[in-house]
N, C-alpha and C. Protein backbone atom coordinates (compact mmCIF):
# COMPACT_ATOMS: atom_id res chain seq x y z
N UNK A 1 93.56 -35.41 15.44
CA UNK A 1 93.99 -34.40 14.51
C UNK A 1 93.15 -33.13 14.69
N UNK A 2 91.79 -33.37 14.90
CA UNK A 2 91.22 -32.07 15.39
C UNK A 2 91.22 -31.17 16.15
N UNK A 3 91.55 -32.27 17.44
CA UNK A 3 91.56 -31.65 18.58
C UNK A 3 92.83 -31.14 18.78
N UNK A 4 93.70 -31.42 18.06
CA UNK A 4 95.42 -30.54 17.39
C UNK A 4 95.23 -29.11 17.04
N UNK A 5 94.51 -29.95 15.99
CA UNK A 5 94.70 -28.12 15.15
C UNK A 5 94.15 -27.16 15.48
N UNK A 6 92.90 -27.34 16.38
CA UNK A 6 91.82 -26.66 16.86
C UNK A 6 92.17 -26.38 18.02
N UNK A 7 93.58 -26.93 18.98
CA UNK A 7 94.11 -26.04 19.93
C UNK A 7 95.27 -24.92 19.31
N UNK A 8 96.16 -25.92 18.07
CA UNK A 8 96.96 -24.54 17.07
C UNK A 8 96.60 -23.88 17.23
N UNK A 9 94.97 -23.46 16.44
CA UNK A 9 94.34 -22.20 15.60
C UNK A 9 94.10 -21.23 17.14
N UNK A 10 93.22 -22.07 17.91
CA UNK A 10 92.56 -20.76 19.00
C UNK A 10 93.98 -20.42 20.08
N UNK A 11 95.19 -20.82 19.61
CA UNK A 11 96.33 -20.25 20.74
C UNK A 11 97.26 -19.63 19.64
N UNK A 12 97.21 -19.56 18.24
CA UNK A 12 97.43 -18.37 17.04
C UNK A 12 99.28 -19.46 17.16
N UNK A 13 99.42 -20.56 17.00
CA UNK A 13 100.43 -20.97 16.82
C UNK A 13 101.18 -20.38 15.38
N UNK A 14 102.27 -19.93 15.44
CA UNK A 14 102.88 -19.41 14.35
C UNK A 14 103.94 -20.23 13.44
N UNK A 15 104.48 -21.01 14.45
CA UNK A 15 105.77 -21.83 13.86
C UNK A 15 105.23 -22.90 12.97
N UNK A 16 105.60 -23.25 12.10
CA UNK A 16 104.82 -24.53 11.30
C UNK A 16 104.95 -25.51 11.81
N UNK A 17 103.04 -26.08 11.18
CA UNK A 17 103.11 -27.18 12.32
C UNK A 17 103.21 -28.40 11.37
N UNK A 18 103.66 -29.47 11.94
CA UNK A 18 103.56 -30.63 10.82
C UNK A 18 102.58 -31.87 12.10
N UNK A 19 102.35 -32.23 10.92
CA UNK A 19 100.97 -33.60 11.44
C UNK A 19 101.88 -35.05 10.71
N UNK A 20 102.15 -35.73 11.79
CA UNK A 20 102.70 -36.90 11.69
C UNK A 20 102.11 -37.55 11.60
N UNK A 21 101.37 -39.07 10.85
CA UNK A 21 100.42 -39.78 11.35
C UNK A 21 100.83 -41.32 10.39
N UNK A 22 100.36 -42.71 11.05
CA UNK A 22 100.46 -43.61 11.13
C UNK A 22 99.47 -43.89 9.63
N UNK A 23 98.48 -42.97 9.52
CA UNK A 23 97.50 -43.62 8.42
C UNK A 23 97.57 -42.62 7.20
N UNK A 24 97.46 -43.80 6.26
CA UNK A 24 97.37 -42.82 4.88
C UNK A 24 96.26 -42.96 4.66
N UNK A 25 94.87 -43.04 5.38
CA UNK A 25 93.71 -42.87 4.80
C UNK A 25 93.21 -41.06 5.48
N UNK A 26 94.09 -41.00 6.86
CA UNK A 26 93.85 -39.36 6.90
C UNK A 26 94.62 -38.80 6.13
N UNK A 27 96.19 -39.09 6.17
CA UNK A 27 96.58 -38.05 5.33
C UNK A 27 96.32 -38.00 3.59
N UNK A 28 96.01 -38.89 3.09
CA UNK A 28 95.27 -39.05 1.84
C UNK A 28 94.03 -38.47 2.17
N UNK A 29 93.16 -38.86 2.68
CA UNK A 29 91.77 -38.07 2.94
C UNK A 29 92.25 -36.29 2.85
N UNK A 30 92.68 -36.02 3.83
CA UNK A 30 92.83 -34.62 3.86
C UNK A 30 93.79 -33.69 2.88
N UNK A 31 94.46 -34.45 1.98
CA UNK A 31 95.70 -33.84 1.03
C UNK A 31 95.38 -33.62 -0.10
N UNK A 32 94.21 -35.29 -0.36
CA UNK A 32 94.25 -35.22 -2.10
C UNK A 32 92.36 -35.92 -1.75
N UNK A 33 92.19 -36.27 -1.23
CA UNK A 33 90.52 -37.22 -1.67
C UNK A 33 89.39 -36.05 -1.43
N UNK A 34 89.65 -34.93 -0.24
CA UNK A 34 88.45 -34.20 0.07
C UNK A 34 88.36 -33.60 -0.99
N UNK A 35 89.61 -32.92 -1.92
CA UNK A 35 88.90 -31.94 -2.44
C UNK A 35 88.12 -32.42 -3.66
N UNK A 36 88.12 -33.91 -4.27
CA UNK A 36 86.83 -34.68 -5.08
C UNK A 36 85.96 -34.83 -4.27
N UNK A 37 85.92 -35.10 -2.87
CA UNK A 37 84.94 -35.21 -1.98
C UNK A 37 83.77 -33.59 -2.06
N UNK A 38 84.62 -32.92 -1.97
CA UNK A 38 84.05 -31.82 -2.08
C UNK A 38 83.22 -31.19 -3.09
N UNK A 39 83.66 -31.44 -4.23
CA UNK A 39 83.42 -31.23 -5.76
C UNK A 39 81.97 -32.13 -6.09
N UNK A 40 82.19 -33.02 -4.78
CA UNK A 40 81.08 -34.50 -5.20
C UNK A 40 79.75 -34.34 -4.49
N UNK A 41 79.93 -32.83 -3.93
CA UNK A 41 79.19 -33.12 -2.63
C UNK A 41 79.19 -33.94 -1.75
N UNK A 42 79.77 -34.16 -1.14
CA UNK A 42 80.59 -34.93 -0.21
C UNK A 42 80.17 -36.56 -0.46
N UNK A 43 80.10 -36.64 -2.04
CA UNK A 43 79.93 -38.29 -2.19
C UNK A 43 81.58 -39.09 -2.94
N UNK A 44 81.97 -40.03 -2.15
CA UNK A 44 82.73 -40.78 -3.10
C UNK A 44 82.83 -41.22 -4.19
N UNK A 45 83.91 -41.45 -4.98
CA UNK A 45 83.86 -41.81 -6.58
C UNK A 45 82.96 -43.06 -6.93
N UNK A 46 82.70 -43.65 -6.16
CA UNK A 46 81.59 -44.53 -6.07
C UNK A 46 80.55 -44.18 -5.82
N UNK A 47 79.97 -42.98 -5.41
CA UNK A 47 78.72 -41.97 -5.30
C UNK A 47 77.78 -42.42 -3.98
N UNK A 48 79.04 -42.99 -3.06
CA UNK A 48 78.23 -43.06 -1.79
C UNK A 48 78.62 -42.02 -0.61
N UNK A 49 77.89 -41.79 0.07
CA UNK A 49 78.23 -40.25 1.14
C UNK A 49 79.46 -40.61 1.55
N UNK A 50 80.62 -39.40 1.77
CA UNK A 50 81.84 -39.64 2.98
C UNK A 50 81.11 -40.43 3.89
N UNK A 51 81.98 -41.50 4.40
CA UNK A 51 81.65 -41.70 5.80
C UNK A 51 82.27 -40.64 6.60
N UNK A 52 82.02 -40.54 7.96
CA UNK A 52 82.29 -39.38 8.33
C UNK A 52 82.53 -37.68 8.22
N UNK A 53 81.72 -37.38 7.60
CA UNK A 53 81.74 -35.99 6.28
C UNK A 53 81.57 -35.57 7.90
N UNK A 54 81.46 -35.19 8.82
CA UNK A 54 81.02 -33.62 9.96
C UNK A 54 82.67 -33.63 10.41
N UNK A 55 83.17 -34.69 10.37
CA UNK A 55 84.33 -35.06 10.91
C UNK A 55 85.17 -34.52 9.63
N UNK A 56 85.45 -34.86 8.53
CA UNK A 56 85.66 -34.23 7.85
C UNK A 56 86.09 -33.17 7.01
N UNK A 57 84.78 -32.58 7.12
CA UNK A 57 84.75 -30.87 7.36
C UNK A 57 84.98 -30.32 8.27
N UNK A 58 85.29 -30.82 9.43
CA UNK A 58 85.80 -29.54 10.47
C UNK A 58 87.41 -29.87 10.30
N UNK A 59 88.35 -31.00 9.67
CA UNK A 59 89.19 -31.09 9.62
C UNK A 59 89.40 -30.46 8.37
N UNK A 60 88.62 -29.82 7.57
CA UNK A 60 88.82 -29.12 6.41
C UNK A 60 89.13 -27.99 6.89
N UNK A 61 88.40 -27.63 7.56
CA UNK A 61 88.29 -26.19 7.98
C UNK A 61 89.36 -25.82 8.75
N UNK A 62 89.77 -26.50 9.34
CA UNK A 62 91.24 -26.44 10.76
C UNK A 62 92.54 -26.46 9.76
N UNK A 63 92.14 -27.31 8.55
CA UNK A 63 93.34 -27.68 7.78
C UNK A 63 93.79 -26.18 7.04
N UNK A 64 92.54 -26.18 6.60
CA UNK A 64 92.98 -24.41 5.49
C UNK A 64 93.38 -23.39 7.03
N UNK A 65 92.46 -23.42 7.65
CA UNK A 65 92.87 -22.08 9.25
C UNK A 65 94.36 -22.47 9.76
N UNK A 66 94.97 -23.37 9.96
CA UNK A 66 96.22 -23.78 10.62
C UNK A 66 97.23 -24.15 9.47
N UNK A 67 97.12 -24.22 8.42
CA UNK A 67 98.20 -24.63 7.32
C UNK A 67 99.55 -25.72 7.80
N UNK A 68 98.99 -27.17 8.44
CA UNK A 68 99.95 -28.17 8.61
C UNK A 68 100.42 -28.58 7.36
N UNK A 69 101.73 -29.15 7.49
CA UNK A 69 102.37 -30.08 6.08
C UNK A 69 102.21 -31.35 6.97
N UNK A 70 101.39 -32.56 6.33
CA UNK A 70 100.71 -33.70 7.09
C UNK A 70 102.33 -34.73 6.45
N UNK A 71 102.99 -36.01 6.98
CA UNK A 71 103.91 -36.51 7.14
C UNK A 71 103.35 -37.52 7.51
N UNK A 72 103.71 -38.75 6.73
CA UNK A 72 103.32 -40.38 7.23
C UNK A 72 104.52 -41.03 7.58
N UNK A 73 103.83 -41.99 8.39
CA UNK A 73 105.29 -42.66 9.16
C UNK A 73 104.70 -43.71 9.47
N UNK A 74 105.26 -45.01 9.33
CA UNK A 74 105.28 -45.88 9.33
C UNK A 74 104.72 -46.77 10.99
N UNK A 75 103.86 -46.79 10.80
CA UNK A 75 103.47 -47.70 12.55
C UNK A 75 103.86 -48.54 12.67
N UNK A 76 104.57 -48.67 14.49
CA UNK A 76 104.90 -49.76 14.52
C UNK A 76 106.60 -49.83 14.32
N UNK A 77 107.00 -49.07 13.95
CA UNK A 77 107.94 -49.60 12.84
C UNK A 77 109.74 -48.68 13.74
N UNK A 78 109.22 -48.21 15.18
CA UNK A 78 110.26 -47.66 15.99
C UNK A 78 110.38 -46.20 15.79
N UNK A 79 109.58 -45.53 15.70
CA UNK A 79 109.65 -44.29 15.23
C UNK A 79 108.96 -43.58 16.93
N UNK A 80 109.90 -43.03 17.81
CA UNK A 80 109.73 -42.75 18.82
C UNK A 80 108.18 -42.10 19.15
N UNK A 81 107.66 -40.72 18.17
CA UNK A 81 106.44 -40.50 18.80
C UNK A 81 105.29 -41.63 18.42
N UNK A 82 105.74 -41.45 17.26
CA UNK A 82 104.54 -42.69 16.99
C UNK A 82 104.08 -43.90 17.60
N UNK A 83 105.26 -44.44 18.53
CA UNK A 83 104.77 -45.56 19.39
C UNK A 83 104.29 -44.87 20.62
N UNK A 84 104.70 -43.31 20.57
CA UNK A 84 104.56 -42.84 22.47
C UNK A 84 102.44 -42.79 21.90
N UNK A 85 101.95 -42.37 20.94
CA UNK A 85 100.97 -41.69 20.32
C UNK A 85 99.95 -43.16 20.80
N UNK A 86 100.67 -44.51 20.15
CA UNK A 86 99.97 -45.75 19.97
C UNK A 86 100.11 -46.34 21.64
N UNK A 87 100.49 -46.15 22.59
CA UNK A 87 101.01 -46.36 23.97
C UNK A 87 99.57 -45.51 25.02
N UNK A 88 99.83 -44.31 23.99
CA UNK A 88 98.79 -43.70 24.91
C UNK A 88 97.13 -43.88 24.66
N UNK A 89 97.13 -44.02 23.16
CA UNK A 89 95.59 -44.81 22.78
C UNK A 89 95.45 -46.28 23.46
N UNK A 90 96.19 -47.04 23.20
CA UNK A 90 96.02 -48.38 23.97
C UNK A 90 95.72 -47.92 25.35
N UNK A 91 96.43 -47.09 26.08
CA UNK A 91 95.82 -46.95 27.75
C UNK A 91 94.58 -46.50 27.74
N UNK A 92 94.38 -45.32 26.86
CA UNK A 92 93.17 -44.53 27.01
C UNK A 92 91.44 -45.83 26.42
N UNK A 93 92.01 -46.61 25.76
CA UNK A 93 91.07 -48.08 25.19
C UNK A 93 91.12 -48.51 26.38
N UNK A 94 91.98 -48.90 27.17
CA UNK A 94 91.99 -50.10 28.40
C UNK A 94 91.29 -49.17 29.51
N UNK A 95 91.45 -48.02 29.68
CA UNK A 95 90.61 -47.31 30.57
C UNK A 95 89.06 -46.91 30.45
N UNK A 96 88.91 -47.19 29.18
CA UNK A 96 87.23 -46.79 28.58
C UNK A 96 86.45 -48.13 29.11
N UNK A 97 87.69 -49.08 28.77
CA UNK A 97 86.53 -50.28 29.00
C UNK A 97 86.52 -50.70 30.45
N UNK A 98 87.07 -50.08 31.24
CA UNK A 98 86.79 -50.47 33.06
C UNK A 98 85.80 -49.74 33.28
């Protein structure tokens, strides 16, 4: 997702972009949890640090600079990019570990 938006922003993409994604812990993270995250100093309602807060915040920052409407979709579940997305992580896993 970063490395998305952060090619959007520095090539001034204009058309709206939408962010498809398999997990509702990013698109929940980034829609509705950061901005208590934020408020919390980046501690959870349980008052322990974000995990990943650097990660985070630069997806904060890309999020307000690039203005995506984020879209969940179901993994797994035949939804053409989403398996091309999960096809290409599985190769890019099987190639890390040779």
């Amino acid at each position: 997702m970063i490395k998305a938006l952060s090619w959007a922003k520095h090539h001034d993409v204009a058309a709206p972009i939408v962010i498809r994604t398999d997990s509702q812990y990013v698109r929940q993270g980034i829609t509705a949890w950061i901005h208590r995250w934020k408020q919390n100093g980046w501690l959870t309602a349980g008052k322990k640090p974000v995990k990943n807060a650097e990660l985070w915040r630069s997806l904060d920052s890309l999020n307000t600079a690039v203005d995506p409407r984020w879209e969940w979709v179901r993994g797994h579940a035949g939804d053409e990019h989403n398996e091309a997305c999960d096809a290409a992580v599985q190769r890019e896993i099987y190639a890390q570990k040779q």
